[in-house]
PDB file of N, CA and C in Angstrom:
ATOM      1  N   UNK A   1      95.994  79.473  87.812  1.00  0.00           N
ATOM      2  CA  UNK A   1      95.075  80.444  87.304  1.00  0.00           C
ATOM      3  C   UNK A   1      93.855  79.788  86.705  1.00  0.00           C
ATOM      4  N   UNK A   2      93.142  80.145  85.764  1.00  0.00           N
ATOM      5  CA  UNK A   2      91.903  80.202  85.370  1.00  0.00           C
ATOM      6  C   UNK A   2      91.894  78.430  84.504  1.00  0.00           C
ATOM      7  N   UNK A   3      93.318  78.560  83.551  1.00  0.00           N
ATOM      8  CA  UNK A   3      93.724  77.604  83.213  1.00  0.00           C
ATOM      9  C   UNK A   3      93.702  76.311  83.977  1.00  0.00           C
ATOM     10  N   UNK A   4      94.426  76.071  85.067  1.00  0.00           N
ATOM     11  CA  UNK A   4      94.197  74.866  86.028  1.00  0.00           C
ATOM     12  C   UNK A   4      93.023  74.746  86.568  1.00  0.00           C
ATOM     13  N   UNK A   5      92.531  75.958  86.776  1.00  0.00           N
ATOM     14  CA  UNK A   5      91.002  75.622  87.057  1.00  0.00           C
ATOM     15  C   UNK A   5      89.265  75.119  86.768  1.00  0.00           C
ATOM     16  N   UNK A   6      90.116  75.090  85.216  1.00  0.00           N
ATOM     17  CA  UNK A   6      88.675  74.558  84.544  1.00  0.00           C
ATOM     18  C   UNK A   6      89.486  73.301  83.843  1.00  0.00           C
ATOM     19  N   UNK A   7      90.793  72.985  84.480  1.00  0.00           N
ATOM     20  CA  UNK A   7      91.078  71.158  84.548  1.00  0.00           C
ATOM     21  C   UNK A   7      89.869  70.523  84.995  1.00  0.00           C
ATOM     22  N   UNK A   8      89.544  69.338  84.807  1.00  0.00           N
ATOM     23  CA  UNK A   8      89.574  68.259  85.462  1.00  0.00           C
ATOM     24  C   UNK A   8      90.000  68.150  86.635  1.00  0.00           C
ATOM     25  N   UNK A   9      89.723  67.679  87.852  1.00  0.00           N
ATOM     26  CA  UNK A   9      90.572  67.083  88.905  1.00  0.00           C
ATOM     27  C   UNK A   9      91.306  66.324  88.840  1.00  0.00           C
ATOM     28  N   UNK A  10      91.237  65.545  88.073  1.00  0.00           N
ATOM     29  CA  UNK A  10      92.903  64.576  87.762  1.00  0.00           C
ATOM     30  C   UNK A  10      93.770  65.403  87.106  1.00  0.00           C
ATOM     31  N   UNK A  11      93.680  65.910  86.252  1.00  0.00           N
ATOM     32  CA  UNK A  11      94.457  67.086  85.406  1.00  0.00           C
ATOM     33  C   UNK A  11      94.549  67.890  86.757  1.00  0.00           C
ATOM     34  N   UNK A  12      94.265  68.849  87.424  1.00  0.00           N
ATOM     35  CA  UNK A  12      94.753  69.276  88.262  1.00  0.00           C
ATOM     36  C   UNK A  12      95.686  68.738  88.960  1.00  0.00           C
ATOM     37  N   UNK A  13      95.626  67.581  89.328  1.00  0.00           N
ATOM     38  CA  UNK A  13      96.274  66.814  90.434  1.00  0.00           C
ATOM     39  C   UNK A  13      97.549  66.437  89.472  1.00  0.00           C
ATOM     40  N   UNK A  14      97.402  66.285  88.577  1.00  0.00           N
ATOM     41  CA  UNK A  14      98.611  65.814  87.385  1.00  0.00           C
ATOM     42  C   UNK A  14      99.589  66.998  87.450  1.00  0.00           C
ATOM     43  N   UNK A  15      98.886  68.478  86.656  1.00  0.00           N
ATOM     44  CA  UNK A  15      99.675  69.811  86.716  1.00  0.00           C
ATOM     45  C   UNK A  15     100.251  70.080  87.953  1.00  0.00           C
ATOM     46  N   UNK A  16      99.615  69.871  89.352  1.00  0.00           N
ATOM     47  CA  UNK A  16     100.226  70.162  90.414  1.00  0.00           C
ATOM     48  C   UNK A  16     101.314  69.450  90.941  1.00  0.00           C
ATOM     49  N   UNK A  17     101.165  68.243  90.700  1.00  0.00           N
ATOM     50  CA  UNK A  17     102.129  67.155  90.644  1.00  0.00           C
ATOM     51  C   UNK A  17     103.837  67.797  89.601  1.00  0.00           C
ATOM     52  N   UNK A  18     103.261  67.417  88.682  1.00  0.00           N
ATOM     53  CA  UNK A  18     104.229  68.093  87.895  1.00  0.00           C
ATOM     54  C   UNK A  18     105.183  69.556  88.181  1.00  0.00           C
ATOM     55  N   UNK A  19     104.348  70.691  88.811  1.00  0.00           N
ATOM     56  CA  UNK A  19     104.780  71.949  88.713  1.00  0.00           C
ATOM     57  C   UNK A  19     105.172  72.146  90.191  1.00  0.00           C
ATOM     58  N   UNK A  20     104.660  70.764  91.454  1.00  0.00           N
ATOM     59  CA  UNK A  20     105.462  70.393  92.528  1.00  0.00           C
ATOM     60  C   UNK A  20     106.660  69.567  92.225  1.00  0.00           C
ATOM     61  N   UNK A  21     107.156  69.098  91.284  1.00  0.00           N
ATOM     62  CA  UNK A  21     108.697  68.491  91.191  1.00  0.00           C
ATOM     63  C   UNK A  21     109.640  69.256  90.684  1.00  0.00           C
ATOM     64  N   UNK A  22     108.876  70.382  89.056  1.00  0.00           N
ATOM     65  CA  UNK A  22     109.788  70.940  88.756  1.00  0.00           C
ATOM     66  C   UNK A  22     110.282  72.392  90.232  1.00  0.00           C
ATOM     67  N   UNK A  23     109.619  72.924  90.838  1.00  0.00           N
ATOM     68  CA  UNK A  23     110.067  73.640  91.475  1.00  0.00           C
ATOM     69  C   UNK A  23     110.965  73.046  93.019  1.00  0.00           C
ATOM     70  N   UNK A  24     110.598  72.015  93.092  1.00  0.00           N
ATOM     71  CA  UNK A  24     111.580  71.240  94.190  1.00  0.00           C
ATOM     72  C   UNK A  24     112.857  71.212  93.688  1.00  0.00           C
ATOM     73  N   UNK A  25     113.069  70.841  92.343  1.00  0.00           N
ATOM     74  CA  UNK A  25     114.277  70.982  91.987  1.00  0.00           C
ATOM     75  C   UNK A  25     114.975  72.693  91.942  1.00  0.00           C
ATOM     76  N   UNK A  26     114.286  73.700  92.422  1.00  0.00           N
ATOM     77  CA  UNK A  26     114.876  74.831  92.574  1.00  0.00           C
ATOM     78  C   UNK A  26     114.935  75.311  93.937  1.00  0.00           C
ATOM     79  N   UNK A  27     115.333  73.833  95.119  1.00  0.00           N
ATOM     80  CA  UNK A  27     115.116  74.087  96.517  1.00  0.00           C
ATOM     81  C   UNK A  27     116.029  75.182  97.151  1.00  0.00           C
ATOM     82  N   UNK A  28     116.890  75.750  96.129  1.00  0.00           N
ATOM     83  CA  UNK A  28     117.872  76.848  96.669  1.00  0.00           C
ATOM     84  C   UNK A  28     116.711  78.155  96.299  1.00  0.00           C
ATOM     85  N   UNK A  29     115.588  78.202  96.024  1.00  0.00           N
ATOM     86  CA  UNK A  29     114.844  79.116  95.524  1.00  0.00           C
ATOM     87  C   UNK A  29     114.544  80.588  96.821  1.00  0.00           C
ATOM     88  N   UNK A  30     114.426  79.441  97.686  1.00  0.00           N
ATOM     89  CA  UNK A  30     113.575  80.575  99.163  1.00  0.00           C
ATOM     90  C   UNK A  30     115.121  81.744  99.816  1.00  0.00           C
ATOM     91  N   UNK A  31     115.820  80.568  99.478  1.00  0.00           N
ATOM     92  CA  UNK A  31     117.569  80.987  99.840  1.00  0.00           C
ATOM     93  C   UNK A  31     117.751  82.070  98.944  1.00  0.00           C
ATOM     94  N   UNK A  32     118.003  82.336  97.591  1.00  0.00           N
ATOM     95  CA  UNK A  32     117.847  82.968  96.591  1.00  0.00           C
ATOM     96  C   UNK A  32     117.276  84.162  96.442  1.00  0.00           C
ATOM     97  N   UNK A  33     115.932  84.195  96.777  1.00  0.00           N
ATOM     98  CA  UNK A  33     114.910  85.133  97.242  1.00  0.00           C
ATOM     99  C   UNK A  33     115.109  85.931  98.412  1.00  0.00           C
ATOM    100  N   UNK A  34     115.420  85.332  99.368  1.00  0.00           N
ATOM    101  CA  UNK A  34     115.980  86.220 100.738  1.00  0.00           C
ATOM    102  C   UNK A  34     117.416  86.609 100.617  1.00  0.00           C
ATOM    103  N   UNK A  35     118.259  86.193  99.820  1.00  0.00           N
ATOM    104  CA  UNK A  35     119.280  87.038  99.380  1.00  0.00           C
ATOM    105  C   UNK A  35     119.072  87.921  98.585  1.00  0.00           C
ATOM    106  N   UNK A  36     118.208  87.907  97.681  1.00  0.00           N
ATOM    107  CA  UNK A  36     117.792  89.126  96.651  1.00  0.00           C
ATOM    108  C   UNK A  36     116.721  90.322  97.243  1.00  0.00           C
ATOM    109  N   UNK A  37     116.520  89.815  98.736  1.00  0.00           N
ATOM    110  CA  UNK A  37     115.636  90.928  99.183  1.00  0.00           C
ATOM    111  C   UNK A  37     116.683  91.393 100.215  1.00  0.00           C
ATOM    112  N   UNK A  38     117.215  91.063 100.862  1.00  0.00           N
ATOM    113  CA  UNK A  38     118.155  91.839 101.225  1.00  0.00           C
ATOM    114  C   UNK A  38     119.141  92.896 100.687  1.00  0.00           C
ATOM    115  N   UNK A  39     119.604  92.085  99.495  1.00  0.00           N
ATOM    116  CA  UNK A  39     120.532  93.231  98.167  1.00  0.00           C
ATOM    117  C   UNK A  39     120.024  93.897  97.953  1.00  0.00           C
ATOM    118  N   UNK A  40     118.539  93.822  97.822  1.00  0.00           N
ATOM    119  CA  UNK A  40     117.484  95.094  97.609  1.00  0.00           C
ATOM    120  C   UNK A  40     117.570  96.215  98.832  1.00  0.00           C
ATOM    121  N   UNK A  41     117.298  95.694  99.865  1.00  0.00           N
ATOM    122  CA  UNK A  41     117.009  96.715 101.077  1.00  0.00           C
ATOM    123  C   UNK A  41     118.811  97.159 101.104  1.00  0.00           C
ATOM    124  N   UNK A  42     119.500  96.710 100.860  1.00  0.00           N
ATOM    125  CA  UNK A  42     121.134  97.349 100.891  1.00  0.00           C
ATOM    126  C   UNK A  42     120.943  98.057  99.947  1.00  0.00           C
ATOM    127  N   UNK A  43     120.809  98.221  98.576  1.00  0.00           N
ATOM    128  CA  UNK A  43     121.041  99.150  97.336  1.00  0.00           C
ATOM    129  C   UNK A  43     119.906  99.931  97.886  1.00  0.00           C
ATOM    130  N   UNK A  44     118.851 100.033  98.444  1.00  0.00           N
ATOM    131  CA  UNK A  44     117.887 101.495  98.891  1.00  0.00           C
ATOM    132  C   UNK A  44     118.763 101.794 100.146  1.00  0.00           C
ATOM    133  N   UNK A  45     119.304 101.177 100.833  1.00  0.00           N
ATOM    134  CA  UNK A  45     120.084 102.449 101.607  1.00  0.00           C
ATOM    135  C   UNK A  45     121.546 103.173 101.210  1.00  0.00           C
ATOM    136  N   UNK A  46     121.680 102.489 100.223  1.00  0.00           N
ATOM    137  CA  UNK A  46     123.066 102.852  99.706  1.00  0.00           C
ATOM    138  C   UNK A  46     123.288 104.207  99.247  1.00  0.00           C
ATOM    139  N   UNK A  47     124.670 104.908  99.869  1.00  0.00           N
ATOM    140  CA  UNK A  47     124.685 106.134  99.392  1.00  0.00           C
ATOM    141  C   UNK A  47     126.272 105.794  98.802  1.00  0.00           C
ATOM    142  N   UNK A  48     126.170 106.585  97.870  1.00  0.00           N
ATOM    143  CA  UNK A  48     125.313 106.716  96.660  1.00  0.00           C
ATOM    144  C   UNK A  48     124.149 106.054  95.981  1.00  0.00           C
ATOM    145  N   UNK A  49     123.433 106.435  95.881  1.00  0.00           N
ATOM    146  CA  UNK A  49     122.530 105.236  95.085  1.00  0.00           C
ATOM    147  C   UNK A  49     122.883 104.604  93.896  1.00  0.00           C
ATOM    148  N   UNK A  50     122.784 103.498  93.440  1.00  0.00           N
ATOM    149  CA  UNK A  50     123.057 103.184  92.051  1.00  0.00           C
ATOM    150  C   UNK A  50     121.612 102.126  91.654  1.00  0.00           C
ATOM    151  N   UNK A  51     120.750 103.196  91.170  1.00  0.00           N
ATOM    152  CA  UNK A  51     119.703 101.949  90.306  1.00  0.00           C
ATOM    153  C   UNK A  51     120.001 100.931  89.570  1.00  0.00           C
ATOM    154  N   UNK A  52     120.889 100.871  88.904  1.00  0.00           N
ATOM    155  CA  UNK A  52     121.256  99.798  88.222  1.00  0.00           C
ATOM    156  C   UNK A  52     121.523  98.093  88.993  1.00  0.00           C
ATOM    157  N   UNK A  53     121.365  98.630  90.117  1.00  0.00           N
ATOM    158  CA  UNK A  53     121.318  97.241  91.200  1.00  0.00           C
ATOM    159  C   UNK A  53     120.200  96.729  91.186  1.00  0.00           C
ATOM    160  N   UNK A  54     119.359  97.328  91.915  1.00  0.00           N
ATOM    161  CA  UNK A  54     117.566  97.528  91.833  1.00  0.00           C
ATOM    162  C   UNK A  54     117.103  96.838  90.125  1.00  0.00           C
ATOM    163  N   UNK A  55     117.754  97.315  89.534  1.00  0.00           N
ATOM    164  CA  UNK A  55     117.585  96.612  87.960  1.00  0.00           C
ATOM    165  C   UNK A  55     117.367  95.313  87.731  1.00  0.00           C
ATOM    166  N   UNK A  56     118.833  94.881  87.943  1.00  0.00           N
ATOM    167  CA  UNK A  56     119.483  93.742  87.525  1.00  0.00           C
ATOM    168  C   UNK A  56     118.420  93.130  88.833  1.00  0.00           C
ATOM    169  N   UNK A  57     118.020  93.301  89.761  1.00  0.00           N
ATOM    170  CA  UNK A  57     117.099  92.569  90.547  1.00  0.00           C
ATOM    171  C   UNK A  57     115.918  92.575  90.309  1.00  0.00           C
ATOM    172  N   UNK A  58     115.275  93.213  89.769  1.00  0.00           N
ATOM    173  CA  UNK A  58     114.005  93.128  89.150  1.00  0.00           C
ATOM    174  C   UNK A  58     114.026  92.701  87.736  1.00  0.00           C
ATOM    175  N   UNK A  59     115.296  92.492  87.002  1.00  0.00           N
ATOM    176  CA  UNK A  59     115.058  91.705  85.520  1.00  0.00           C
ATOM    177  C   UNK A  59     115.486  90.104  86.322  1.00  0.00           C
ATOM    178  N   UNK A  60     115.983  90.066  86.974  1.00  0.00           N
ATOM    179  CA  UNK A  60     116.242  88.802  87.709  1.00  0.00           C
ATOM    180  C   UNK A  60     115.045  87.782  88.236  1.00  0.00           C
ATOM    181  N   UNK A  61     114.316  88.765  89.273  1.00  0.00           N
ATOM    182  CA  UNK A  61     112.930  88.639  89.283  1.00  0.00           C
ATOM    183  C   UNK A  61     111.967  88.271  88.398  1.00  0.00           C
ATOM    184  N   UNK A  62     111.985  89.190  87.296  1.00  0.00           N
ATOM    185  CA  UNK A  62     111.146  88.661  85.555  1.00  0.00           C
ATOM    186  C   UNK A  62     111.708  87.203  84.963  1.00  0.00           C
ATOM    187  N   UNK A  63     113.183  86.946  85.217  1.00  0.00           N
ATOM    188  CA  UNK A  63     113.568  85.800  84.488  1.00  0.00           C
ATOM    189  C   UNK A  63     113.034  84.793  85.499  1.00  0.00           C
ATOM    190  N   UNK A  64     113.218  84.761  86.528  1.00  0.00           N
ATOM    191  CA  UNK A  64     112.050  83.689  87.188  1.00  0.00           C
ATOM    192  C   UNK A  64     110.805  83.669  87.026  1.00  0.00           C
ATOM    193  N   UNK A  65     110.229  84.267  87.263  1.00  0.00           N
ATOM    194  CA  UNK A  65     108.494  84.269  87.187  1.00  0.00           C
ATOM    195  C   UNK A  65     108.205  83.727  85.764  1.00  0.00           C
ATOM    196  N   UNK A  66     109.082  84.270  84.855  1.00  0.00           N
ATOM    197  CA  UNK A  66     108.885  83.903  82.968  1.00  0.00           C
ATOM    198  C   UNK A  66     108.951  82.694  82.899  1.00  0.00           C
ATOM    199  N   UNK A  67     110.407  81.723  83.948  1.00  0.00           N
ATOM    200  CA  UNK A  67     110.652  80.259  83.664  1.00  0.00           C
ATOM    201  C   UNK A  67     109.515  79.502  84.141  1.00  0.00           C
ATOM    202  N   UNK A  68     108.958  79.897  85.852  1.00  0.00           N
ATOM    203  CA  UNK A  68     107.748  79.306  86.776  1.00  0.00           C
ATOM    204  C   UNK A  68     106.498  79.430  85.443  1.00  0.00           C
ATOM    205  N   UNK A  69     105.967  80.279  84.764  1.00  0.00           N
ATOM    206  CA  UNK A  69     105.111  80.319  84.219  1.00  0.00           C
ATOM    207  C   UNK A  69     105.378  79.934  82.854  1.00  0.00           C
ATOM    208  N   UNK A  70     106.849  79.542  81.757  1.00  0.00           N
ATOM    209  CA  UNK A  70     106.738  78.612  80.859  1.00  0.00           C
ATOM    210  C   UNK A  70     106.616  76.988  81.537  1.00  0.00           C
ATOM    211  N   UNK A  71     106.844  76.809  82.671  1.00  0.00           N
ATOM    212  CA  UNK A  71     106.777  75.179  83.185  1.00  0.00           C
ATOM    213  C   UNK A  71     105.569  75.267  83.194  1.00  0.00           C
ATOM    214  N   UNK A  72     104.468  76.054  83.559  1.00  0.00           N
ATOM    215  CA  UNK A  72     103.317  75.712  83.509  1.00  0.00           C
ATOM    216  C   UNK A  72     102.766  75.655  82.376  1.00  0.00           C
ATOM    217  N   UNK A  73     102.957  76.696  81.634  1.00  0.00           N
ATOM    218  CA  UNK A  73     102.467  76.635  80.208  1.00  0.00           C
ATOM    219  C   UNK A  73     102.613  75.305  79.412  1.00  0.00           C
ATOM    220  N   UNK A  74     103.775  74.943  79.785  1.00  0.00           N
ATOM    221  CA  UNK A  74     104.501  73.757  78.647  1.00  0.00           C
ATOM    222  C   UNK A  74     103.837  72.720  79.786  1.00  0.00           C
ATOM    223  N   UNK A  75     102.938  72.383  81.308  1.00  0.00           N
ATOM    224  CA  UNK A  75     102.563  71.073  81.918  1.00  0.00           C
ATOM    225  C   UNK A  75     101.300  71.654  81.409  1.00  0.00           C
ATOM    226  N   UNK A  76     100.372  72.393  80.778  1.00  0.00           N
ATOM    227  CA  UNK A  76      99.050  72.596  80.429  1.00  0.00           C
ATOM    228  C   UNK A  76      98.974  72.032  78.986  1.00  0.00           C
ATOM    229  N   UNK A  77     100.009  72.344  78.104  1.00  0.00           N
ATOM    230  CA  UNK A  77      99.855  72.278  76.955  1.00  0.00           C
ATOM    231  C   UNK A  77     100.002  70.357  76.892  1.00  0.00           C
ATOM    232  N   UNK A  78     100.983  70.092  77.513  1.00  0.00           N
ATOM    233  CA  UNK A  78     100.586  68.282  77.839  1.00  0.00           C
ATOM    234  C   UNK A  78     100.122  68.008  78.155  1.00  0.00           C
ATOM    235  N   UNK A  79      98.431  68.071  79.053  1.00  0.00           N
ATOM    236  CA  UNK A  79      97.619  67.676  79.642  1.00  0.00           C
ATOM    237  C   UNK A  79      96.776  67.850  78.245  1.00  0.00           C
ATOM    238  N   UNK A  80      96.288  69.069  77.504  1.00  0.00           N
ATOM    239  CA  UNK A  80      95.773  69.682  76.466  1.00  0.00           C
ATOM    240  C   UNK A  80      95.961  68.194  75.182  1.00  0.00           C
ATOM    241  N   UNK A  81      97.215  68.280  74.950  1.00  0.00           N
ATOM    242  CA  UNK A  81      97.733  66.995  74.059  1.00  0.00           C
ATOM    243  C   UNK A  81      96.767  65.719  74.375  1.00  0.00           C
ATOM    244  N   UNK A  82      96.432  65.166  75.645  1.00  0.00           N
ATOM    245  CA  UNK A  82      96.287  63.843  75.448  1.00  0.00           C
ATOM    246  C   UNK A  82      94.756  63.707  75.825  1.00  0.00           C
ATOM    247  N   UNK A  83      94.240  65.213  75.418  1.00  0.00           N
ATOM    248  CA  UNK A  83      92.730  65.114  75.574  1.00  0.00           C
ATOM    249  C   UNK A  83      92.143  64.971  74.593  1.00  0.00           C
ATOM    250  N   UNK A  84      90.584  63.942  74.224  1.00  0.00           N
ATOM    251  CA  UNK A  84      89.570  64.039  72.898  1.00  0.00           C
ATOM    252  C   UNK A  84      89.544  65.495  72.929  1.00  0.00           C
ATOM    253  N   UNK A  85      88.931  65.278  71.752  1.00  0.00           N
ATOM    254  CA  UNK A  85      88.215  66.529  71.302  1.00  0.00           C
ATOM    255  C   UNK A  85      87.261  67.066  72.145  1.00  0.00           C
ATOM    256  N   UNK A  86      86.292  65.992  72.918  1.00  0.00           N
ATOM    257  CA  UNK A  86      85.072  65.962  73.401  1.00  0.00           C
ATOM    258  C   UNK A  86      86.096  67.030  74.522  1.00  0.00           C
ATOM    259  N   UNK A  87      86.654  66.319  75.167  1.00  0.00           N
ATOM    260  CA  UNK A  87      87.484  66.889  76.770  1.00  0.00           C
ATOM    261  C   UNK A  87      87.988  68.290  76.321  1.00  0.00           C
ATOM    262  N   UNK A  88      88.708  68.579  75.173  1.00  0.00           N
ATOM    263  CA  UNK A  88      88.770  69.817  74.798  1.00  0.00           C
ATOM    264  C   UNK A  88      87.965  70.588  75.009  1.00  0.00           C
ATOM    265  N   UNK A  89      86.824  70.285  74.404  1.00  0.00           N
ATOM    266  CA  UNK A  89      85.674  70.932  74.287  1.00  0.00           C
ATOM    267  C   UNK A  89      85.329  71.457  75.459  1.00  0.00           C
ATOM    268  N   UNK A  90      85.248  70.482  76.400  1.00  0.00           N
ATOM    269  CA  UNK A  90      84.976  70.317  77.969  1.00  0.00           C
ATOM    270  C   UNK A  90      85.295  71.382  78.799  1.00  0.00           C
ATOM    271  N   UNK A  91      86.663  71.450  78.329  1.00  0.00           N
ATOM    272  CA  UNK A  91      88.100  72.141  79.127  1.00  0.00           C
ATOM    273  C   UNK A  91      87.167  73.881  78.678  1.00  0.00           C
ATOM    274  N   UNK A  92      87.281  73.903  77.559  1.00  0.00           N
ATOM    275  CA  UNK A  92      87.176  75.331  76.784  1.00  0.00           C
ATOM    276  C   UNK A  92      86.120  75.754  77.305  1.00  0.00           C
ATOM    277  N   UNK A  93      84.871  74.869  77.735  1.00  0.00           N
ATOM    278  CA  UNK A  93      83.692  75.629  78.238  1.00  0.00           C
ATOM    279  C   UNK A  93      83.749  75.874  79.633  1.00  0.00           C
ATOM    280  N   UNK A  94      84.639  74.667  80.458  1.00  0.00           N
ATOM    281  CA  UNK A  94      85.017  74.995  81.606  1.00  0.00           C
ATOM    282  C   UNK A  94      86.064  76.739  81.881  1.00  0.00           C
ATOM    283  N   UNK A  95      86.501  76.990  80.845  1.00  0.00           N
ATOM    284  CA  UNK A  95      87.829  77.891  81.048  1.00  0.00           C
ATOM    285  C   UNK A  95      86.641  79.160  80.574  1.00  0.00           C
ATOM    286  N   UNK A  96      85.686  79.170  79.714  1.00  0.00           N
ATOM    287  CA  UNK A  96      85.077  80.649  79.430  1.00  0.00           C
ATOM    288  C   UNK A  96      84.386  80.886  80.638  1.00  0.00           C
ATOM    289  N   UNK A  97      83.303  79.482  81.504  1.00  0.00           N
ATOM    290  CA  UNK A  97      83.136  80.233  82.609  1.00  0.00           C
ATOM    291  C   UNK A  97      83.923  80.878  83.924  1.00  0.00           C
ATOM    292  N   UNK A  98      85.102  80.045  84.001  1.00  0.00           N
ATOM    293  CA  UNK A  98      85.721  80.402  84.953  1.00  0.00           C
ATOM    294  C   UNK A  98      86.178  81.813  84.529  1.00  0.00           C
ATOM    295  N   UNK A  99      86.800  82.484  83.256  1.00  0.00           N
ATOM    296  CA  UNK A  99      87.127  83.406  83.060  1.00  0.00           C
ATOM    297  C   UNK A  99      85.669  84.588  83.266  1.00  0.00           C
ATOM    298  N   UNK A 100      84.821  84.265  82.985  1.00  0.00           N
ATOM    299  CA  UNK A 100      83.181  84.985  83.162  1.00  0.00           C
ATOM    300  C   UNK A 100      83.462  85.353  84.556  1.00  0.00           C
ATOM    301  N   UNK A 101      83.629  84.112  85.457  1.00  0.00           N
ATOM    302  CA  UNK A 101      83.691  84.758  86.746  1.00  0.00           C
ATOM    303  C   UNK A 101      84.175  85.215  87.346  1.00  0.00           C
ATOM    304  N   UNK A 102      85.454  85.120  86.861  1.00  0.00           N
ATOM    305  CA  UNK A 102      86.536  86.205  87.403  1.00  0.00           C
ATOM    306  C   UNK A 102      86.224  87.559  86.995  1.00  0.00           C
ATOM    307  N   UNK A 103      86.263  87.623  85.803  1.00  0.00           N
ATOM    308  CA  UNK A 103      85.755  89.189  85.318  1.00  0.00           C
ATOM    309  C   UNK A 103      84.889  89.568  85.488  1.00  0.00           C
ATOM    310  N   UNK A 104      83.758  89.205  86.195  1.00  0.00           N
ATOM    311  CA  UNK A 104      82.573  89.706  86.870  1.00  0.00           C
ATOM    312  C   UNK A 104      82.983  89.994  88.391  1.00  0.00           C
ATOM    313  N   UNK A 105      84.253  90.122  89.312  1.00  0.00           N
ATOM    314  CA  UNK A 105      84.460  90.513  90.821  1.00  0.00           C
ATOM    315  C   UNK A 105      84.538  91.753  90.371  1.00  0.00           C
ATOM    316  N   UNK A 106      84.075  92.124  91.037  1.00  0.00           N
ATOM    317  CA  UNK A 106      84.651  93.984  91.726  1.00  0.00           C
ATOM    318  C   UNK A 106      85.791  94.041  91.528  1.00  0.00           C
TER     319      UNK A 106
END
């Protein structure tokens, strides 16, 4: 997001690095996912219906996306750590424009 993007290019290349090992280690992930979309398309044809399937797969869903996006949070906040002040600075003016420009699309 907006965050990696007003990195540095080494900082980029660092975060990507980083947030390419931790998710390799979840190589059962794609496996995982196509089993949970299938359980999905079974509980919408299921008669009876029981939402509570559909649930537990979409809080399932949230507990991933929450972990993918604290690994990033917690590889930004270490890149953040071992910057001057000056690079802070850097970062922060890099991150208001990038955010400017996003919120200026249609």
């Amino acid at each position: 997001g907006p965050f990696a993007d007003a990195m540095e290019r080494g900082d980029r290349a660092a975060l990507r690095d980083r947030m390419r090992g931790h998710l390799d280690m979840h190589a059962t992930d794609r496996r995982d996912r196509a089993a949970a979309t299938a359980e999905f398309l079974t509980a919408l044809r299921a008669d009876p219906f029981d939402p509570a399937v559909i649930e537990s797969l979409f809080q399932s869903e949230r507990d991933r996306a929450a972990g993918i996006m604290a690994e990033g949070q917690e590889a930004i906040l270490e890149r953040i750590k071992t910057m001057s002040p000056e690079q802070r600075r850097a970062f922060a003016d890099r991150l208001t424009t990038r955010i400017r420009q996003g919120n200026a699309r249609p």
